[in-house]
PDB file of N, CA and C in Angstrom:
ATOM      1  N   UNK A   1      54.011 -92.398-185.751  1.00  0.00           N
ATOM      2  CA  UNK A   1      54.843 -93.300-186.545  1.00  0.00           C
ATOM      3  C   UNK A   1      55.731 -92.497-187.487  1.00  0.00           C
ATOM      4  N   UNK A   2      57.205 -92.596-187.434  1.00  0.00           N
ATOM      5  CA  UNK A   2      57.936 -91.837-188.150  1.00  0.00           C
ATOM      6  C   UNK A   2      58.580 -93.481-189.551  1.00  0.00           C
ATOM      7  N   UNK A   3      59.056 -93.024-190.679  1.00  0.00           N
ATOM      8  CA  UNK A   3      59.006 -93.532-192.255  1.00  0.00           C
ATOM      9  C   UNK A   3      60.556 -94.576-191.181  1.00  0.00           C
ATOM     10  N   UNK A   4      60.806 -95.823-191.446  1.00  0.00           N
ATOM     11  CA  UNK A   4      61.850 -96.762-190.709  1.00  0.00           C
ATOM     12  C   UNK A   4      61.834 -96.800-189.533  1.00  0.00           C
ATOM     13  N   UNK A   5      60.849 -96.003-188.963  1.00  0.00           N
ATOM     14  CA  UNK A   5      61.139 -96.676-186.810  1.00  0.00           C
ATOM     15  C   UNK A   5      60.345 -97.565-186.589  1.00  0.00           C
ATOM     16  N   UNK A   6      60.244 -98.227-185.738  1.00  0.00           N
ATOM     17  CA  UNK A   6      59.497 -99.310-185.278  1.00  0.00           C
ATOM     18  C   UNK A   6      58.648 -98.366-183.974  1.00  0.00           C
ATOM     19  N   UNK A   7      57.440 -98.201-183.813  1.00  0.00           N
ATOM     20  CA  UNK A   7      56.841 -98.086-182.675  1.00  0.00           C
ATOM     21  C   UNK A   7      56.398 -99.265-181.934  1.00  0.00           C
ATOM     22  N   UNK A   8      56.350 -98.498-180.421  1.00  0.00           N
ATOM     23  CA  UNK A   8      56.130 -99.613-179.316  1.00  0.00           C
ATOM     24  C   UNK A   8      54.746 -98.931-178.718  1.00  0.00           C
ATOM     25  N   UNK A   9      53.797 -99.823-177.965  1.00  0.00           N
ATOM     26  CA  UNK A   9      52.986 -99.320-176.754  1.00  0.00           C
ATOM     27  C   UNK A   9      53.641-100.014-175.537  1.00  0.00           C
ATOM     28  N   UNK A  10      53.553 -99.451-174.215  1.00  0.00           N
ATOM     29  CA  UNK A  10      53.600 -99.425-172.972  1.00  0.00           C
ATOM     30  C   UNK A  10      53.958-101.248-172.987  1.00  0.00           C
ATOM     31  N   UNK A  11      52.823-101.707-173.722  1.00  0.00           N
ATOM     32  CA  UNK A  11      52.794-103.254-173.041  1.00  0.00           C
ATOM     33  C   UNK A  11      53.480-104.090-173.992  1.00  0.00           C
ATOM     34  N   UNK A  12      53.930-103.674-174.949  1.00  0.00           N
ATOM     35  CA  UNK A  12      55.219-103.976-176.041  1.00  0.00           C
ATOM     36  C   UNK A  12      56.821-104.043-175.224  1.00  0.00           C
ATOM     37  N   UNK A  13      56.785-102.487-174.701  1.00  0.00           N
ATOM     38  CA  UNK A  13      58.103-102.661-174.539  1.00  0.00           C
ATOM     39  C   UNK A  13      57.758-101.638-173.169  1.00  0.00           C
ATOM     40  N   UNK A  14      58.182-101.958-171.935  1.00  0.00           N
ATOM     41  CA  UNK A  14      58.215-101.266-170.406  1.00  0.00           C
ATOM     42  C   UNK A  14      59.353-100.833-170.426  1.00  0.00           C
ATOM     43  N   UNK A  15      60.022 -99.744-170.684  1.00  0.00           N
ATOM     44  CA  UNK A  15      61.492 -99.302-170.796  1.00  0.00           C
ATOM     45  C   UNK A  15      62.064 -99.485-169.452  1.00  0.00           C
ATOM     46  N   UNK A  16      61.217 -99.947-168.530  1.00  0.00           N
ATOM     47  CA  UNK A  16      61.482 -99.802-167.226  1.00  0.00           C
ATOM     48  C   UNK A  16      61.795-101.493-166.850  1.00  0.00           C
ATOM     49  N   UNK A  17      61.898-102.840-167.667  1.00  0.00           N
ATOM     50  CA  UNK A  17      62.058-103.424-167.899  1.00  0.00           C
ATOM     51  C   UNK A  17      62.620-104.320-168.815  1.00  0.00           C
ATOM     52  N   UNK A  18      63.917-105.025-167.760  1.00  0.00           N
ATOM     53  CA  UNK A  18      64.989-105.625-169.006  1.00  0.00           C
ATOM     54  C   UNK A  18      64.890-106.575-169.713  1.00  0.00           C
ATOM     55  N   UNK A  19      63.460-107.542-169.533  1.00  0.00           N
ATOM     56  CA  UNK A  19      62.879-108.562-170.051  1.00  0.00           C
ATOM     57  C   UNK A  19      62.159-107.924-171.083  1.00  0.00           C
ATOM     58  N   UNK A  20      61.806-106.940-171.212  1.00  0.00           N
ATOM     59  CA  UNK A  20      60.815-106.918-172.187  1.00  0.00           C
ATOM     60  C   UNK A  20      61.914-106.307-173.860  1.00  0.00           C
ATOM     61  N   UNK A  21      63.369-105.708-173.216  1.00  0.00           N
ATOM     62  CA  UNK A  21      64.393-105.303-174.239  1.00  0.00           C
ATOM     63  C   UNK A  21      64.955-106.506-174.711  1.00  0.00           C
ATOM     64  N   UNK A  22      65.275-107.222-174.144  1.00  0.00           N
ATOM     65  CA  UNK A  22      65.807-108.774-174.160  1.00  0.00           C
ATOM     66  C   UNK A  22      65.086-109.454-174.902  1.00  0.00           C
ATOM     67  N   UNK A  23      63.659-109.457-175.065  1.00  0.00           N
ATOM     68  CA  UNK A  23      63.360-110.183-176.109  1.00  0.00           C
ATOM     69  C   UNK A  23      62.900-109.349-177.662  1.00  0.00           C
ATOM     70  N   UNK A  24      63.274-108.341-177.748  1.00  0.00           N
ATOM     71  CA  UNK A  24      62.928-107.783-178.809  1.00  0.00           C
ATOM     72  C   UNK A  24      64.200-107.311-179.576  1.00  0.00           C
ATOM     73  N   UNK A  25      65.008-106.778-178.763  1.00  0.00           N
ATOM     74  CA  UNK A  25      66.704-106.580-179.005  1.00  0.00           C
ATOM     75  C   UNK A  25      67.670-107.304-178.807  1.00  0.00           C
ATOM     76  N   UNK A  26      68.746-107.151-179.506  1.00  0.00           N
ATOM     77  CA  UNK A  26      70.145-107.824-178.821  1.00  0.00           C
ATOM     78  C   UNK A  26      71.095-106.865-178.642  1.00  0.00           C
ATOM     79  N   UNK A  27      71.777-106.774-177.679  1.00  0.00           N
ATOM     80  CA  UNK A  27      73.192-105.993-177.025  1.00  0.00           C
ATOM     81  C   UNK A  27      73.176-105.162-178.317  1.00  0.00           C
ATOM     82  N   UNK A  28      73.702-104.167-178.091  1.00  0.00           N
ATOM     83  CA  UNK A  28      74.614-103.392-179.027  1.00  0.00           C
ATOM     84  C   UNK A  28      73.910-103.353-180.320  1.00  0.00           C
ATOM     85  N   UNK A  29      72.362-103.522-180.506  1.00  0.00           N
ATOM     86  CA  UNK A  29      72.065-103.819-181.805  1.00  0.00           C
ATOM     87  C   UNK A  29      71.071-102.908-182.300  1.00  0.00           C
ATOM     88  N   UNK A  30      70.909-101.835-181.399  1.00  0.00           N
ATOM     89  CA  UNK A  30      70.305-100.136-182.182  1.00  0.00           C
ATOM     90  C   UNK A  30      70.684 -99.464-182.329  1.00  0.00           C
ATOM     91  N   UNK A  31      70.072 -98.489-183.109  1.00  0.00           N
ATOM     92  CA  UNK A  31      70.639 -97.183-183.804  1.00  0.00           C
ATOM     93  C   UNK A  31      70.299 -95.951-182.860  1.00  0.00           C
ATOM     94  N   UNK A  32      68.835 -96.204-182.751  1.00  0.00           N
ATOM     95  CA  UNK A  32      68.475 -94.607-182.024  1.00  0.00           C
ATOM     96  C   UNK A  32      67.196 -95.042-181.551  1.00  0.00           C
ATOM     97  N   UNK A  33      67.040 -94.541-180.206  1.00  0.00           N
ATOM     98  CA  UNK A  33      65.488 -94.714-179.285  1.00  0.00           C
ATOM     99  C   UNK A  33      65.145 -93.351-179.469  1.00  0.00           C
ATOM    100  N   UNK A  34      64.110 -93.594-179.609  1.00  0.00           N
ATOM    101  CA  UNK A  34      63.056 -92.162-179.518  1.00  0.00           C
ATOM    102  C   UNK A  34      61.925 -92.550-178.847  1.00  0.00           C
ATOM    103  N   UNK A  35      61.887 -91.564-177.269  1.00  0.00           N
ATOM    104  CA  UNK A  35      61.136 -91.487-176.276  1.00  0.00           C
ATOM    105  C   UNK A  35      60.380 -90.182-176.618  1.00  0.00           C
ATOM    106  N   UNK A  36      58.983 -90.152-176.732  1.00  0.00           N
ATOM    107  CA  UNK A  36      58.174 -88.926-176.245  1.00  0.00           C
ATOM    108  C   UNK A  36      56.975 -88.816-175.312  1.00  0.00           C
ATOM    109  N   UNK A  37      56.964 -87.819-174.574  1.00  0.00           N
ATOM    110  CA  UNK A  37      56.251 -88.229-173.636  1.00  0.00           C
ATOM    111  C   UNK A  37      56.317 -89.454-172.844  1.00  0.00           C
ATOM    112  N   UNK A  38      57.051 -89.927-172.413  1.00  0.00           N
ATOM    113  CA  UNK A  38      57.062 -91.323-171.407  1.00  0.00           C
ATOM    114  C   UNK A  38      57.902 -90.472-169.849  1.00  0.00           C
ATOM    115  N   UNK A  39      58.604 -89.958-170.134  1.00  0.00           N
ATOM    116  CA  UNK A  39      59.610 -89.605-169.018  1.00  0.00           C
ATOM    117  C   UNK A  39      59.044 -88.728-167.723  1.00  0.00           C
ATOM    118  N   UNK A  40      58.183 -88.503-168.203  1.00  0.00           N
ATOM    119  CA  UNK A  40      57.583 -87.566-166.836  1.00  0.00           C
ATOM    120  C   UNK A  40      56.497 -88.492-166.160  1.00  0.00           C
ATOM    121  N   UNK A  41      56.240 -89.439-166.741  1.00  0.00           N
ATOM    122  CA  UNK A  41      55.343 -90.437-165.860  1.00  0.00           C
ATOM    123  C   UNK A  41      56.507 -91.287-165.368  1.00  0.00           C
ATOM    124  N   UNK A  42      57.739 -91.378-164.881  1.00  0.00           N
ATOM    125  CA  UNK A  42      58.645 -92.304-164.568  1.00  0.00           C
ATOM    126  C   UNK A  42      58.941 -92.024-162.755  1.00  0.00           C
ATOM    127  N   UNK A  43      59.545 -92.668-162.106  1.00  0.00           N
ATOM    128  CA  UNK A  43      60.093 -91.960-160.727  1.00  0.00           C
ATOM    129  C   UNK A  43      61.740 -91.566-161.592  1.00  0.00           C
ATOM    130  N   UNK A  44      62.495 -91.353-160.461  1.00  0.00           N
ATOM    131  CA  UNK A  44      63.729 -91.019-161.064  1.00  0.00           C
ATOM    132  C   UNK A  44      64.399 -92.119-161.240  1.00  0.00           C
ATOM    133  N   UNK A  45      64.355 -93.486-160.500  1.00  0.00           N
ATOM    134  CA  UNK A  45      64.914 -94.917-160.430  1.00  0.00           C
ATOM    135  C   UNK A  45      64.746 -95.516-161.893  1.00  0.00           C
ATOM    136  N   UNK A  46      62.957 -95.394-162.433  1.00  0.00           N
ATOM    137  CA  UNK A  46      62.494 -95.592-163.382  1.00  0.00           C
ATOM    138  C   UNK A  46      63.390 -95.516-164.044  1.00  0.00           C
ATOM    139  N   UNK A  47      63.371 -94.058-164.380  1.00  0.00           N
ATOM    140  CA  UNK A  47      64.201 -93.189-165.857  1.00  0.00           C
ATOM    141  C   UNK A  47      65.827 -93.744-165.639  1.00  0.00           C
ATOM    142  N   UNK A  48      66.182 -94.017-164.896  1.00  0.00           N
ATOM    143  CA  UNK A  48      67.808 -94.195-164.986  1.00  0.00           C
ATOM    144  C   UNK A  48      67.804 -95.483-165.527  1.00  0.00           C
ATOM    145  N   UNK A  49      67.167 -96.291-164.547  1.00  0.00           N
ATOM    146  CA  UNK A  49      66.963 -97.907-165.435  1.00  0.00           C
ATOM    147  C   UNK A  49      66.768 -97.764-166.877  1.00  0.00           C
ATOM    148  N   UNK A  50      66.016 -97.066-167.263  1.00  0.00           N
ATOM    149  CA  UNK A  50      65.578 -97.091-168.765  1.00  0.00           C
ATOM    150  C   UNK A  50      66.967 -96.146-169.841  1.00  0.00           C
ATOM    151  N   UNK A  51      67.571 -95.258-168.823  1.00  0.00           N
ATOM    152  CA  UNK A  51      68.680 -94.889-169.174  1.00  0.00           C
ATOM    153  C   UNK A  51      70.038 -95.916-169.772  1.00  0.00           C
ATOM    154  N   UNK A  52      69.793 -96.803-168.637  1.00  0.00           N
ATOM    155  CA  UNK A  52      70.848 -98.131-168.351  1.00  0.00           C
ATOM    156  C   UNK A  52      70.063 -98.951-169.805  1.00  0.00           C
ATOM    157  N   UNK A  53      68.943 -99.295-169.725  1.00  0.00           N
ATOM    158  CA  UNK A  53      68.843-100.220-170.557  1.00  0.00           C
ATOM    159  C   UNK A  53      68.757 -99.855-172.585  1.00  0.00           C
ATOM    160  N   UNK A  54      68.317 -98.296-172.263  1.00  0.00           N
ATOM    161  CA  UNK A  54      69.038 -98.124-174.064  1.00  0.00           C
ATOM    162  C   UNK A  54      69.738 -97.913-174.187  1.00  0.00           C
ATOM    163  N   UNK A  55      71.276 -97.573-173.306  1.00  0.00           N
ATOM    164  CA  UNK A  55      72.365 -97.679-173.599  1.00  0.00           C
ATOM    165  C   UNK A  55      73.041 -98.917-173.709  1.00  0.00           C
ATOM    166  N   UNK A  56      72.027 -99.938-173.309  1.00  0.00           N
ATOM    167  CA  UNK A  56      72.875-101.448-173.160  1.00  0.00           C
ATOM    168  C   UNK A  56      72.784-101.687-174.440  1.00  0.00           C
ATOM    169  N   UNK A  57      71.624-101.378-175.504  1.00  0.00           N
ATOM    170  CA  UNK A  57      71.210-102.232-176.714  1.00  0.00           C
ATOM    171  C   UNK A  57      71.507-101.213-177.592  1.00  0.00           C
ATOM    172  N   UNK A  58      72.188 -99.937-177.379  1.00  0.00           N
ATOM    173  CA  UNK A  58      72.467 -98.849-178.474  1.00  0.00           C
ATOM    174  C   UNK A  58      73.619 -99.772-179.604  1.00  0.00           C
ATOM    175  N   UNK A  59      73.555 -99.568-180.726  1.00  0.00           N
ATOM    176  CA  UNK A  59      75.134 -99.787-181.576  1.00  0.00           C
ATOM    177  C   UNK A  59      75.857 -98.981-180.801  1.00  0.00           C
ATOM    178  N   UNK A  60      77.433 -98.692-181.206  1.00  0.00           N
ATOM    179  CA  UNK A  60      78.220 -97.613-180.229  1.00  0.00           C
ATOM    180  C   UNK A  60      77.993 -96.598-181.369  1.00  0.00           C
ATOM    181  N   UNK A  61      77.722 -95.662-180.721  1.00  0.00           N
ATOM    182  CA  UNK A  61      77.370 -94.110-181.753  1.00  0.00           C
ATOM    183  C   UNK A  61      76.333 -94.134-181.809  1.00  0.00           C
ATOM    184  N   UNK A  62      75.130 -94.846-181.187  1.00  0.00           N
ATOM    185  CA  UNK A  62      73.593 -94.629-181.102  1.00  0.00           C
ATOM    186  C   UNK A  62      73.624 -93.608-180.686  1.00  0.00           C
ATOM    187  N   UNK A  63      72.071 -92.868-180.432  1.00  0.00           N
ATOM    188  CA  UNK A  63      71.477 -92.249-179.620  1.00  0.00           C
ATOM    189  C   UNK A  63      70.016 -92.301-179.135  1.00  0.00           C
ATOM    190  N   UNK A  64      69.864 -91.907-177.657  1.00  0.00           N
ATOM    191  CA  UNK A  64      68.797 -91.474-177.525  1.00  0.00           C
ATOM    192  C   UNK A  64      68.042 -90.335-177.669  1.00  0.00           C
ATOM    193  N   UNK A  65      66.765 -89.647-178.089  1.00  0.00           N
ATOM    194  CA  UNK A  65      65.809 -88.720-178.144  1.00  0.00           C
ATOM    195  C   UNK A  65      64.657 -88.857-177.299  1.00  0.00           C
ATOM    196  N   UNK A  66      64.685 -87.839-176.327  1.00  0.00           N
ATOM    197  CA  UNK A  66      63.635 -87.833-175.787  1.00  0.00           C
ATOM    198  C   UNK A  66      62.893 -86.203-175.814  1.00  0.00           C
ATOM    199  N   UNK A  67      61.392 -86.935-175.443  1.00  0.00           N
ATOM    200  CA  UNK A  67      60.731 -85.287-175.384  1.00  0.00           C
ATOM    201  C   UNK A  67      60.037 -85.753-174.583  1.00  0.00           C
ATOM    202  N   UNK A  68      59.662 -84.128-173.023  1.00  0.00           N
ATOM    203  CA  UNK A  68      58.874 -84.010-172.027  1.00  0.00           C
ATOM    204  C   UNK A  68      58.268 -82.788-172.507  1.00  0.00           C
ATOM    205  N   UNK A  69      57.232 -82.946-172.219  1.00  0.00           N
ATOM    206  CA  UNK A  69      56.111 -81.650-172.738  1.00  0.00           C
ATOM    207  C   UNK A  69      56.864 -80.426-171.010  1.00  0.00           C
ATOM    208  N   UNK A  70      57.124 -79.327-171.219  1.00  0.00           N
ATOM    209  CA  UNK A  70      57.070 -77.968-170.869  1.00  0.00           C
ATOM    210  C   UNK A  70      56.306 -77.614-170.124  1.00  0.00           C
ATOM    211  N   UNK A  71      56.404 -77.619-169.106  1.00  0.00           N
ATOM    212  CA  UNK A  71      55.643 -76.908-167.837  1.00  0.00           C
ATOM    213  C   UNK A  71      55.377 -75.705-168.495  1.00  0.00           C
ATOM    214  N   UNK A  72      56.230 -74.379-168.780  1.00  0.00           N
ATOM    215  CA  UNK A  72      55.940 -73.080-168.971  1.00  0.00           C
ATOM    216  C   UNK A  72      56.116 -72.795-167.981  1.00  0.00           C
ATOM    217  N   UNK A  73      56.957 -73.075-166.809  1.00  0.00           N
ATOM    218  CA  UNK A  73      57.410 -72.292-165.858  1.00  0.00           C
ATOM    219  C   UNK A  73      58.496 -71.768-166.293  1.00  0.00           C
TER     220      UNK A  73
END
């Protein structure tokens, strides 16, 4: 939990699903998503959808943050 973000679990919000943004957001009406650890459990279809859908509900000049933990290869 970071001091003004709102956290989600899995069954809050499915980034991989536009019903579940739809009722918690409106269009154009965030500032900044912060993903950690979610993206490497995704297929690649997953992650683009979820691409598509925080860019649908960003303000314009949002952003997204994400973090995948490092192989070390």
């Amino acid at each position: 939990n970071y001091p003004g973000w709102q956290s989600f679990r899995y069954q809050d919000l499915d980034i991989t699903n536009g019903a579940h943004f739809g009722r918690l957001f409106l269009p154009s009406s965030v500032d900044a998503f912060l993903s950690e650890h979610t993206f490497e459990h995704l297929t690649s279809n997953e992650a683009e959808k979820a691409f598509i859908y925080f860019f649908h509900y960003l303000k314009p000049g949002g952003y997204v943050r994400t973090a995948v933990p490092d192989s070390g290869k």
